[in-house]
PDB file of N, CA and C in Angstrom:
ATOM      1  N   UNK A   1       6.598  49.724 -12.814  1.00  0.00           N
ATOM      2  CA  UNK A   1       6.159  48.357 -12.975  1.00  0.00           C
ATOM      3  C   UNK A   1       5.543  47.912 -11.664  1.00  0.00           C
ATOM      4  N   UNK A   2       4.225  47.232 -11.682  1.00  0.00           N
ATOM      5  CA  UNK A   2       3.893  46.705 -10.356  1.00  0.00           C
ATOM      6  C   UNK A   2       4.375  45.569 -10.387  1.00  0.00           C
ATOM      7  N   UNK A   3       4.232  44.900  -8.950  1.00  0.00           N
ATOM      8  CA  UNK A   3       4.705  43.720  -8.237  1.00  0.00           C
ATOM      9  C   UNK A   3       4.588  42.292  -9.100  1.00  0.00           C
ATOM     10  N   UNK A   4       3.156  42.313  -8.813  1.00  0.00           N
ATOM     11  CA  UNK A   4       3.251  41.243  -9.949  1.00  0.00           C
ATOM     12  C   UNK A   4       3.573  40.989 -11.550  1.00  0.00           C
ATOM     13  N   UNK A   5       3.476  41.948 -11.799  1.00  0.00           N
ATOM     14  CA  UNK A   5       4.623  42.492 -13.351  1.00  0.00           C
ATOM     15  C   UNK A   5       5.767  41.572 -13.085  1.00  0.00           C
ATOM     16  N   UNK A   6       6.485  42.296 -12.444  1.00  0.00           N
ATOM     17  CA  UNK A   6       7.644  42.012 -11.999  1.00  0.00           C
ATOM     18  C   UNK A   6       8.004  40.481 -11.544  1.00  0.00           C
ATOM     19  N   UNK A   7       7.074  40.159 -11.125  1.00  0.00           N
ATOM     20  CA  UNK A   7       7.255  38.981 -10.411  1.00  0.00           C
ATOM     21  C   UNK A   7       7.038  37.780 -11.753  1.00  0.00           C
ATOM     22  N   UNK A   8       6.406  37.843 -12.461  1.00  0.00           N
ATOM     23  CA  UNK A   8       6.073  37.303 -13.646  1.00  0.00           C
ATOM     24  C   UNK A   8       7.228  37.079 -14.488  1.00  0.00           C
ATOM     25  N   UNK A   9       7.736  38.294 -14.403  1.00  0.00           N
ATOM     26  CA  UNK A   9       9.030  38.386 -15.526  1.00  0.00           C
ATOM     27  C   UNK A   9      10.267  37.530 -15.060  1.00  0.00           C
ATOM     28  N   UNK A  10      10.394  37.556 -12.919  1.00  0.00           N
ATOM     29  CA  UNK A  10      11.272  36.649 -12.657  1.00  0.00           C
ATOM     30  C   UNK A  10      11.156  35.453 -13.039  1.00  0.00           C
ATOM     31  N   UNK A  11      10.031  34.937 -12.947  1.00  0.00           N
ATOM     32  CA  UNK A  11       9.788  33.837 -13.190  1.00  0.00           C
ATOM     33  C   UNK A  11      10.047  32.924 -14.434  1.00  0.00           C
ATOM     34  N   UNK A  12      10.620  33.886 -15.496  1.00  0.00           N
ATOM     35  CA  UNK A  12      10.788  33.628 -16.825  1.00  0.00           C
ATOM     36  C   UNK A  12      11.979  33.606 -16.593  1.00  0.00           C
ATOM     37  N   UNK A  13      13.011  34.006 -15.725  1.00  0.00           N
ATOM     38  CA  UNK A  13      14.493  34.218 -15.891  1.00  0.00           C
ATOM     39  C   UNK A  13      15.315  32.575 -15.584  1.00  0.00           C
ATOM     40  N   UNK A  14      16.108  32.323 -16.383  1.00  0.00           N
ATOM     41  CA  UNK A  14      17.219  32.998 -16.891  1.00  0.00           C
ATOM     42  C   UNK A  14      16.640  34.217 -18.315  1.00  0.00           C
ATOM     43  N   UNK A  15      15.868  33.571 -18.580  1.00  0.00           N
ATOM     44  CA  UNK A  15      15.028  34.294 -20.028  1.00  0.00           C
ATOM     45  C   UNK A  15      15.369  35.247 -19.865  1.00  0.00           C
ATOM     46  N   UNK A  16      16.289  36.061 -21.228  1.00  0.00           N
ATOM     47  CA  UNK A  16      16.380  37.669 -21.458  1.00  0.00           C
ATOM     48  C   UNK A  16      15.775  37.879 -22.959  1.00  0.00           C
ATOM     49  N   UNK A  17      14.951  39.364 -23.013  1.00  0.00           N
ATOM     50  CA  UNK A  17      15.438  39.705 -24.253  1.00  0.00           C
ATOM     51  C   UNK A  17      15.090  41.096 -24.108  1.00  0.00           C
ATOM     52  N   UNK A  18      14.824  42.149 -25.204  1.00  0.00           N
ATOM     53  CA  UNK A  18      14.884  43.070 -25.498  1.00  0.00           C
ATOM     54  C   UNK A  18      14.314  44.121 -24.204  1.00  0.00           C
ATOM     55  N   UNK A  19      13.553  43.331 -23.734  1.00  0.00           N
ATOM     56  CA  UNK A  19      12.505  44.162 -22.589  1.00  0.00           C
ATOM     57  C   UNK A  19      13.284  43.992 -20.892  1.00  0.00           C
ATOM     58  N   UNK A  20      13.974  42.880 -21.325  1.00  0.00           N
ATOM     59  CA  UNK A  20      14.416  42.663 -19.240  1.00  0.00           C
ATOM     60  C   UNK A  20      16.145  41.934 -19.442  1.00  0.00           C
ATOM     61  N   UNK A  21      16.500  42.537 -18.670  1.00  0.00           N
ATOM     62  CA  UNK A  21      18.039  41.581 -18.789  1.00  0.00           C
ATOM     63  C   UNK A  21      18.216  41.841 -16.952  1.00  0.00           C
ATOM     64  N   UNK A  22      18.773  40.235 -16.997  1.00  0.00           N
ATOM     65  CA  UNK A  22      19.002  40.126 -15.338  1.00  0.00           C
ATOM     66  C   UNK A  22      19.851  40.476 -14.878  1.00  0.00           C
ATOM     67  N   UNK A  23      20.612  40.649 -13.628  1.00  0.00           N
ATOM     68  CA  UNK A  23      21.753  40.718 -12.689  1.00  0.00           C
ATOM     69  C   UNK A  23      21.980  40.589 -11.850  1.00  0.00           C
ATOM     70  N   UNK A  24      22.680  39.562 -11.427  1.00  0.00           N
ATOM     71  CA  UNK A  24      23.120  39.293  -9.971  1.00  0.00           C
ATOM     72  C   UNK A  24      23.361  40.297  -8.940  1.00  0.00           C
ATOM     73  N   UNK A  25      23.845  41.676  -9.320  1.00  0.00           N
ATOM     74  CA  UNK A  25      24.152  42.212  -8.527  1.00  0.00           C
ATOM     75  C   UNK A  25      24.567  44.172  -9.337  1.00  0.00           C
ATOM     76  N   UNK A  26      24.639  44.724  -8.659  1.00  0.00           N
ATOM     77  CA  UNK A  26      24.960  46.079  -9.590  1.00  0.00           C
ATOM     78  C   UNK A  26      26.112  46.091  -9.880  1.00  0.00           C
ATOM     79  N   UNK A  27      25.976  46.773 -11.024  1.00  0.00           N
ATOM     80  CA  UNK A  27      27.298  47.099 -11.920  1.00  0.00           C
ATOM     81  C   UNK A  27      28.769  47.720 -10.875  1.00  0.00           C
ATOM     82  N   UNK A  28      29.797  46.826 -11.223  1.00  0.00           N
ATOM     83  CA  UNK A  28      31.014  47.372 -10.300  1.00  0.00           C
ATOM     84  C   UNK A  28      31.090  48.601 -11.628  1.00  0.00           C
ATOM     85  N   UNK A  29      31.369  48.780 -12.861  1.00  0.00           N
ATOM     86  CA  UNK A  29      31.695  49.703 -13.299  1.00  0.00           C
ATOM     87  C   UNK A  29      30.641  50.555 -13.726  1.00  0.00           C
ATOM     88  N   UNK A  30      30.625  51.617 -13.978  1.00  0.00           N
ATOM     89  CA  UNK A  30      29.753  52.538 -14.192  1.00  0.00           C
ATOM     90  C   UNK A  30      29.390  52.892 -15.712  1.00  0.00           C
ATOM     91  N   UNK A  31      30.489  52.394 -16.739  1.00  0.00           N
ATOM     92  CA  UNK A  31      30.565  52.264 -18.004  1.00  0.00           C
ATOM     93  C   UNK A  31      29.629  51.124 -18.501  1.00  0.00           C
ATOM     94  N   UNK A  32      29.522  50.385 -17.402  1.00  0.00           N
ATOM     95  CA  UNK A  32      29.140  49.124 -18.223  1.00  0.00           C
ATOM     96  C   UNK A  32      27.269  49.164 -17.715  1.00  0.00           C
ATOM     97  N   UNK A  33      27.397  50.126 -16.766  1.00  0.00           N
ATOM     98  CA  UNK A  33      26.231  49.902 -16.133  1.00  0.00           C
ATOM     99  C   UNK A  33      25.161  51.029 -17.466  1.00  0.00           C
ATOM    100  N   UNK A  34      26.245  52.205 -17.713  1.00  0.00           N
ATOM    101  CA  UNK A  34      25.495  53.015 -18.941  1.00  0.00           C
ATOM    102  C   UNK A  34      25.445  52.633 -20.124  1.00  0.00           C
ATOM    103  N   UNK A  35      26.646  51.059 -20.706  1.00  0.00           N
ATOM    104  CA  UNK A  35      26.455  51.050 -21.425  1.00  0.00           C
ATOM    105  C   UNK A  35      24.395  50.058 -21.683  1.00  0.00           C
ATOM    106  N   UNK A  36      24.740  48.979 -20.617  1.00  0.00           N
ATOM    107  CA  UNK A  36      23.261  48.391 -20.611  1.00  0.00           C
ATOM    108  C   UNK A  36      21.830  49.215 -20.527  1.00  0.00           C
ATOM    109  N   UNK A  37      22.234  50.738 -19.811  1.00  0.00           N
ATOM    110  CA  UNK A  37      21.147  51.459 -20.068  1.00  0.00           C
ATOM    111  C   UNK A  37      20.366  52.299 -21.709  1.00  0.00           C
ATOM    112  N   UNK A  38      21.694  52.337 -22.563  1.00  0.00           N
ATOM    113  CA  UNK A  38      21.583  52.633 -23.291  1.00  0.00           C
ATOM    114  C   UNK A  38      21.379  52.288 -24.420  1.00  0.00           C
ATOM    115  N   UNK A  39      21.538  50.488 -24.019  1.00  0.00           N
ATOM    116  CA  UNK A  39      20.945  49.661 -24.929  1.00  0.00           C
ATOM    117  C   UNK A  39      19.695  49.605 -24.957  1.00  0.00           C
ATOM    118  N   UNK A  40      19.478  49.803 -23.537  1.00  0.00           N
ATOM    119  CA  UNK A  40      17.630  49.449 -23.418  1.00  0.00           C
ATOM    120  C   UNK A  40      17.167  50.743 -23.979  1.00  0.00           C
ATOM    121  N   UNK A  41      17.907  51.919 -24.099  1.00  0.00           N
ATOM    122  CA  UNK A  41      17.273  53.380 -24.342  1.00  0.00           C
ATOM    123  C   UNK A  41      17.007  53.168 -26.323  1.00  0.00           C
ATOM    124  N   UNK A  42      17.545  52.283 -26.617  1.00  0.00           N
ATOM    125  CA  UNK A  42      18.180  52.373 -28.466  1.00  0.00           C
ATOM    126  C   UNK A  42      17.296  51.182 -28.966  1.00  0.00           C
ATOM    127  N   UNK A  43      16.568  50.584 -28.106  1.00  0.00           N
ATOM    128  CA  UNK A  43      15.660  49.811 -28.681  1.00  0.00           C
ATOM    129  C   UNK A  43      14.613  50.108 -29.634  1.00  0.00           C
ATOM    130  N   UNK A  44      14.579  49.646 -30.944  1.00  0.00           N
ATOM    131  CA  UNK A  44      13.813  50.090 -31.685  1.00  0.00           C
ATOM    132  C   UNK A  44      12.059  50.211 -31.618  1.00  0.00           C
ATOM    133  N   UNK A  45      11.600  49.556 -30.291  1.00  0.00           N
ATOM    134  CA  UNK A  45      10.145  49.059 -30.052  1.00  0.00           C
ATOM    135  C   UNK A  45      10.151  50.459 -29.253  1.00  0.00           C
ATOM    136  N   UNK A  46      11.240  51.001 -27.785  1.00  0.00           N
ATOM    137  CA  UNK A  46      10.756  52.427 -27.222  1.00  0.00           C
ATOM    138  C   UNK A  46       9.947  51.896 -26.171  1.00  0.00           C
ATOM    139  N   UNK A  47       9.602  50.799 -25.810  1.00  0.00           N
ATOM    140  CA  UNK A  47       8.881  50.298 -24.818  1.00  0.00           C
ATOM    141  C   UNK A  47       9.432  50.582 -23.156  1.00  0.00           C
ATOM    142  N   UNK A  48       8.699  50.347 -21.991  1.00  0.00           N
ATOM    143  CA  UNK A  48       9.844  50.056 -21.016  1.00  0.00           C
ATOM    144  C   UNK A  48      10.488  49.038 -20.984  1.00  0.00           C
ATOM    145  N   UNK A  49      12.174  49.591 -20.688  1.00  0.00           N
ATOM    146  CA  UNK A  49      13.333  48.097 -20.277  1.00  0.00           C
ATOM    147  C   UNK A  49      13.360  48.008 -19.268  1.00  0.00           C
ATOM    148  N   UNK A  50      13.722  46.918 -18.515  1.00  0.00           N
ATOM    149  CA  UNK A  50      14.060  46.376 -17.274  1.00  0.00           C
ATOM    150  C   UNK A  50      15.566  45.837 -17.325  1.00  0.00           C
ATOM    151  N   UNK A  51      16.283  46.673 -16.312  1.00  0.00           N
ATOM    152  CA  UNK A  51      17.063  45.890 -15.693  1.00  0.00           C
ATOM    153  C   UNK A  51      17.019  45.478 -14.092  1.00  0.00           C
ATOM    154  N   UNK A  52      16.680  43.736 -14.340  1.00  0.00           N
ATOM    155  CA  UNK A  52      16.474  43.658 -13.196  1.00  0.00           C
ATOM    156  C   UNK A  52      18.028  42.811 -12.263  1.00  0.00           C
ATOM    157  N   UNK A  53      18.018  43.233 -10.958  1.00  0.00           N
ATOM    158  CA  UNK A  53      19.070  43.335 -10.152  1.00  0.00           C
ATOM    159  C   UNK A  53      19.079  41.826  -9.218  1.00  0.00           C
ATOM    160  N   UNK A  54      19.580  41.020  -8.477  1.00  0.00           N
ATOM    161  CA  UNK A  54      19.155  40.644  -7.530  1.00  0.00           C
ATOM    162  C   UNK A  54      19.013  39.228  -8.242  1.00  0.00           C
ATOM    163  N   UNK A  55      18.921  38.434  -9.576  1.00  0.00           N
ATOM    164  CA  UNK A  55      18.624  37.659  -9.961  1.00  0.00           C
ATOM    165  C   UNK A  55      19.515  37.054 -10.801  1.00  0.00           C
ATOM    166  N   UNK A  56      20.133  36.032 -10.908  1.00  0.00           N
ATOM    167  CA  UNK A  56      21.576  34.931 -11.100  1.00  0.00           C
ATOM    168  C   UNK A  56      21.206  35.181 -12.892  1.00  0.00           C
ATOM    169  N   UNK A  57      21.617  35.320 -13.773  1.00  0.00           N
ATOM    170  CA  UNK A  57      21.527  35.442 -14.864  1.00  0.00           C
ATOM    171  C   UNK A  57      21.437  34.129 -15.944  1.00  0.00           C
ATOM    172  N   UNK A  58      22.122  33.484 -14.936  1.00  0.00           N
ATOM    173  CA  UNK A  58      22.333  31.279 -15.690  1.00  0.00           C
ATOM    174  C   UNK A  58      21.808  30.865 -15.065  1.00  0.00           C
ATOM    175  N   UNK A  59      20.843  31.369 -13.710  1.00  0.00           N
ATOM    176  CA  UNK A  59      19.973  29.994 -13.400  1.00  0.00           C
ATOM    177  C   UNK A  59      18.610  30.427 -13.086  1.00  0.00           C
ATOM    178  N   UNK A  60      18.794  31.966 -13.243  1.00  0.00           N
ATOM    179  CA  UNK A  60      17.555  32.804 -12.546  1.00  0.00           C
ATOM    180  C   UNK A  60      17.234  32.434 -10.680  1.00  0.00           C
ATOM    181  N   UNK A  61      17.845  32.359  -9.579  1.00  0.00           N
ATOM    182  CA  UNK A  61      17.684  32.057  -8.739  1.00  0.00           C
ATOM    183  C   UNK A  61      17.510  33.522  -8.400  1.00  0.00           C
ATOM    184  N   UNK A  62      16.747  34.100  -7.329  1.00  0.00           N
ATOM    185  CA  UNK A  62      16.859  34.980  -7.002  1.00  0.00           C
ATOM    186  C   UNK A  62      17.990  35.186  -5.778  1.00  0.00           C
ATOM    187  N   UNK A  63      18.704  36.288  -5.880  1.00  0.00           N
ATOM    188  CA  UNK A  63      19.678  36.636  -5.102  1.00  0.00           C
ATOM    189  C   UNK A  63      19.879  37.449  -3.686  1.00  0.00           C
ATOM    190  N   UNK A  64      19.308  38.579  -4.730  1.00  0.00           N
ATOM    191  CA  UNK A  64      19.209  39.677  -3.795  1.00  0.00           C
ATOM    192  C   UNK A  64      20.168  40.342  -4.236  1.00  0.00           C
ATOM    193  N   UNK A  65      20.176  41.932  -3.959  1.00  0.00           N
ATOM    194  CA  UNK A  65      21.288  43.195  -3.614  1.00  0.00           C
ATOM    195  C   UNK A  65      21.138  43.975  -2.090  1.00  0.00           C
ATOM    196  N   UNK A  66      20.967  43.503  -1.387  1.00  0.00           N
ATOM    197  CA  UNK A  66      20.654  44.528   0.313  1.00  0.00           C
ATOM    198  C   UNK A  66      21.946  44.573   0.157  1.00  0.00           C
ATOM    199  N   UNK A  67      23.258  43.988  -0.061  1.00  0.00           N
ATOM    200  CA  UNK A  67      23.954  43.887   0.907  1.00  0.00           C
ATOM    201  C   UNK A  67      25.688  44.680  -0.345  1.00  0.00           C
ATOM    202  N   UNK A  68      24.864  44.289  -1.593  1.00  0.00           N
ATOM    203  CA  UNK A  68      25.811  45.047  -2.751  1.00  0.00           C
ATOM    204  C   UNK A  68      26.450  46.154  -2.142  1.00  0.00           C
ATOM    205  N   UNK A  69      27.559  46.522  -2.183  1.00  0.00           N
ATOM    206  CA  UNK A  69      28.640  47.548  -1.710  1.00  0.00           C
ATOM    207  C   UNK A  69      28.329  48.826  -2.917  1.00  0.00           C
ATOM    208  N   UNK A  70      27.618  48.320  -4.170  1.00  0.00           N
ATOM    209  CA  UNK A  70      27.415  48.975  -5.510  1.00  0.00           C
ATOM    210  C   UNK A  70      26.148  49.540  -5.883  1.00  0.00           C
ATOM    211  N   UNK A  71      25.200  49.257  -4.893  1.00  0.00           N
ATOM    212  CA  UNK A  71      24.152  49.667  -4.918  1.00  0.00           C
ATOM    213  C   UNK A  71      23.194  51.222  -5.015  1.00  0.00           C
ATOM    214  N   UNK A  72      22.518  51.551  -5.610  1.00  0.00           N
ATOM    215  CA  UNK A  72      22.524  52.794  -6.267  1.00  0.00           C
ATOM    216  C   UNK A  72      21.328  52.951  -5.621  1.00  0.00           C
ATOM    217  N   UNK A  73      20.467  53.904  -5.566  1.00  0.00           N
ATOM    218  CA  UNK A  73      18.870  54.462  -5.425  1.00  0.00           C
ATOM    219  C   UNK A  73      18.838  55.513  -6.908  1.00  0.00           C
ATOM    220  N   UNK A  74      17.352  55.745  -6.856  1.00  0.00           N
ATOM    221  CA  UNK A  74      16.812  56.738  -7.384  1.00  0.00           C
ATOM    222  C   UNK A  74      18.193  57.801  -7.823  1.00  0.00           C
ATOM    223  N   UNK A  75      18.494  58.709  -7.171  1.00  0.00           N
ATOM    224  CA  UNK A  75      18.795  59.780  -7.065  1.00  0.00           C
ATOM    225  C   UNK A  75      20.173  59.282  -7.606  1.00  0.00           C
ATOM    226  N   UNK A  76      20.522  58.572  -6.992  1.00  0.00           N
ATOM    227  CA  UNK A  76      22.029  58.410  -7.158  1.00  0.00           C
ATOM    228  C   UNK A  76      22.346  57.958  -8.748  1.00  0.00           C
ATOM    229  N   UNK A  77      21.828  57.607  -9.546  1.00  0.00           N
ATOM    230  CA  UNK A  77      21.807  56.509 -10.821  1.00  0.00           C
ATOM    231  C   UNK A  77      21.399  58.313 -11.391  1.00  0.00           C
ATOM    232  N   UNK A  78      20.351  58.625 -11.243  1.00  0.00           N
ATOM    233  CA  UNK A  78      19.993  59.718 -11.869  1.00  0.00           C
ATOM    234  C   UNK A  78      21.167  60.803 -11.888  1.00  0.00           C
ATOM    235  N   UNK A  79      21.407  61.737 -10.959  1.00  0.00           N
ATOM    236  CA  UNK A  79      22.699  62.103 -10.833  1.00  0.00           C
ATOM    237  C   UNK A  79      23.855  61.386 -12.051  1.00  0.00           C
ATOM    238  N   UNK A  80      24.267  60.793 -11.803  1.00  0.00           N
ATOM    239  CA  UNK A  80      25.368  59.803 -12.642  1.00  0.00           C
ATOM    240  C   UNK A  80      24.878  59.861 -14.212  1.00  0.00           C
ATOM    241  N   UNK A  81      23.493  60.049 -14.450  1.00  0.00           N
ATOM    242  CA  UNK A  81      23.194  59.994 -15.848  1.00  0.00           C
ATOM    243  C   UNK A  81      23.206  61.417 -15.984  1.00  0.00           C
ATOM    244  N   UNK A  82      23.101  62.466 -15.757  1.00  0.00           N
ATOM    245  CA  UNK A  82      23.024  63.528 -15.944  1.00  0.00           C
ATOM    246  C   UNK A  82      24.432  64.249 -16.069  1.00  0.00           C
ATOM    247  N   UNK A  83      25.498  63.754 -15.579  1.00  0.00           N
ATOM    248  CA  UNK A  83      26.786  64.090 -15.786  1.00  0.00           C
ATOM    249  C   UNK A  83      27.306  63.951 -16.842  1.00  0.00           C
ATOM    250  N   UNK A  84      26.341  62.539 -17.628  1.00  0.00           N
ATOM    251  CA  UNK A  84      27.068  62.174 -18.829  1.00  0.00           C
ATOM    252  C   UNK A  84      26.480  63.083 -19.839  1.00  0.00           C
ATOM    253  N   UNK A  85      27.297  63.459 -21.093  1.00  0.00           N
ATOM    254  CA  UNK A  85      27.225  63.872 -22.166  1.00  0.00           C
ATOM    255  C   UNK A  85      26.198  63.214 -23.544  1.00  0.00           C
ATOM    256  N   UNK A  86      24.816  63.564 -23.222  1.00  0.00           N
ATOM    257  CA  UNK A  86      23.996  63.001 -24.046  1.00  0.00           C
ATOM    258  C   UNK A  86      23.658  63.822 -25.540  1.00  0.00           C
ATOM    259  N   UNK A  87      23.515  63.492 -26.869  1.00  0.00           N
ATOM    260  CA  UNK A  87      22.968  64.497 -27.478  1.00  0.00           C
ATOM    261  C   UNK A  87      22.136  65.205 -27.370  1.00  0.00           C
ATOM    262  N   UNK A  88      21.946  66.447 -27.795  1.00  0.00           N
ATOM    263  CA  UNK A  88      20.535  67.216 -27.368  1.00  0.00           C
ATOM    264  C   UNK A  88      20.469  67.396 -25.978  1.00  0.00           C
ATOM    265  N   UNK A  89      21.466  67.205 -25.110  1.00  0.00           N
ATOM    266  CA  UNK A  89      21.374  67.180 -23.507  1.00  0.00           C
ATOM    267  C   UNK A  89      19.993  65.910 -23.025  1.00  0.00           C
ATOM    268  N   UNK A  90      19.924  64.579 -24.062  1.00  0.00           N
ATOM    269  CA  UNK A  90      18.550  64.040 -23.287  1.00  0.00           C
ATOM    270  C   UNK A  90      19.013  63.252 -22.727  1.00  0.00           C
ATOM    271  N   UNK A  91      18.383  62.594 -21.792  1.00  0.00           N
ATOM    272  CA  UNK A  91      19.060  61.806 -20.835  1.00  0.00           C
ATOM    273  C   UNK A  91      17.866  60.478 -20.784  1.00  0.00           C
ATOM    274  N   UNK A  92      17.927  59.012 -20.643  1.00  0.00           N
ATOM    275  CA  UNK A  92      16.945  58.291 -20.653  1.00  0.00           C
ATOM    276  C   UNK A  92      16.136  58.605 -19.267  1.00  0.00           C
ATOM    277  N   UNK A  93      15.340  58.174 -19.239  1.00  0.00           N
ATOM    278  CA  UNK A  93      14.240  58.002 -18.171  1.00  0.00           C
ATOM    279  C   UNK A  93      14.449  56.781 -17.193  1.00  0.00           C
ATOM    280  N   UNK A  94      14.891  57.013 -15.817  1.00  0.00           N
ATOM    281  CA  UNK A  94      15.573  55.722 -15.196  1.00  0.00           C
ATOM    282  C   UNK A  94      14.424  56.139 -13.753  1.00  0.00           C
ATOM    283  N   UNK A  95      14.371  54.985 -13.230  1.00  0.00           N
ATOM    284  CA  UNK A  95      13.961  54.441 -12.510  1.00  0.00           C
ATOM    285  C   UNK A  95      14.643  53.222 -11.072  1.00  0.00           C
ATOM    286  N   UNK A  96      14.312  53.116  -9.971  1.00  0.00           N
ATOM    287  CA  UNK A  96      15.082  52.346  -9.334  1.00  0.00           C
ATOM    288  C   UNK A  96      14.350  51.935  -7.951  1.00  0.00           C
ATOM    289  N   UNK A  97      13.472  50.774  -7.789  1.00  0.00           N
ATOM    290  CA  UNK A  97      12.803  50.281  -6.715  1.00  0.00           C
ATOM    291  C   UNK A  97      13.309  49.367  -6.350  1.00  0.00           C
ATOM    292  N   UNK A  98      12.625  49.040  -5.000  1.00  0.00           N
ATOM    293  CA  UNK A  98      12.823  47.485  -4.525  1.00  0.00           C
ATOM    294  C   UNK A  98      11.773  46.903  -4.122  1.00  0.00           C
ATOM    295  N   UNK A  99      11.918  45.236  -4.473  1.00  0.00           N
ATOM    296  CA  UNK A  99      10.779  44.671  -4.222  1.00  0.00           C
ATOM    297  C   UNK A  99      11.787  43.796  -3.039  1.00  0.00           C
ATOM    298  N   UNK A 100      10.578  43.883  -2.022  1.00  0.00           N
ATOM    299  CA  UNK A 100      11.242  42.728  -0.499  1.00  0.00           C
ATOM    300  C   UNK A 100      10.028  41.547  -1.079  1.00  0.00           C
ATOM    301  N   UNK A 101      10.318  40.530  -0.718  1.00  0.00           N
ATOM    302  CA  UNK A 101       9.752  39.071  -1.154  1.00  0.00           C
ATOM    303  C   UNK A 101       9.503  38.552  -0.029  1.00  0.00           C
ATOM    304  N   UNK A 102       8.524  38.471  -0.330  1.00  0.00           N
ATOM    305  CA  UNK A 102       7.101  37.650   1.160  1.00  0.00           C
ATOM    306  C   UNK A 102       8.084  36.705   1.631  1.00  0.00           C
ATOM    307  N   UNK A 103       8.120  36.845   2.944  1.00  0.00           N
ATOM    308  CA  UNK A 103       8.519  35.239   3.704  1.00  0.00           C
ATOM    309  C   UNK A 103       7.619  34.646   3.850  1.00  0.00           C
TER     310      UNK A 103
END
């Protein structure tokens, strides 16, 4: 997703639906974090989902995660999905950037 994609979609938040769901911050559990991935994976449209991080879910304020103790990259989220037991061995297609916001 580019920047301004992204930036568009904050701008709609608290607004969720099928395509973006917000979060204050990363998942403390790891169950809950696969189960939201796998919602976005079971969507009947197949489009890209967003979960976006960093953003208050009831007021849409932006937050931030620098400082999340829970915080994942690339590799690390990937890893973690690959451990799990998928049918057919498939695993969704994950992704994990950061956007820093102009001062």
């Amino acid at each position: 997703m580019n920047e301004d994609a992204l930036i568009r979609i904050i701008k709609k938040a608290p607004v969720e639906n099928d395509h973006w769901d917000f979060k204050g911050k990363w998942h403390e559990n790891n169950g809950e974090l696969l189960r939201d991935i796998i919602n976005f994976a079971n969507t009947p449209h197949h489009d890209d989902c967003y979960i976006i991080l960093g953003v208050n879910d009831k007021n849409g304020k932006i937050i931030g995660v620098e400082k999340d103790p829970n915080r994942r990259n690339k590799q690390q989220l990937q890893d973690y999905l690959r451990r799990q037991p998928f049918a057919q061995n498939w695993h969704p297609l994950t992704n994990v950037e950061t956007l820093v916001p102009c001062q």
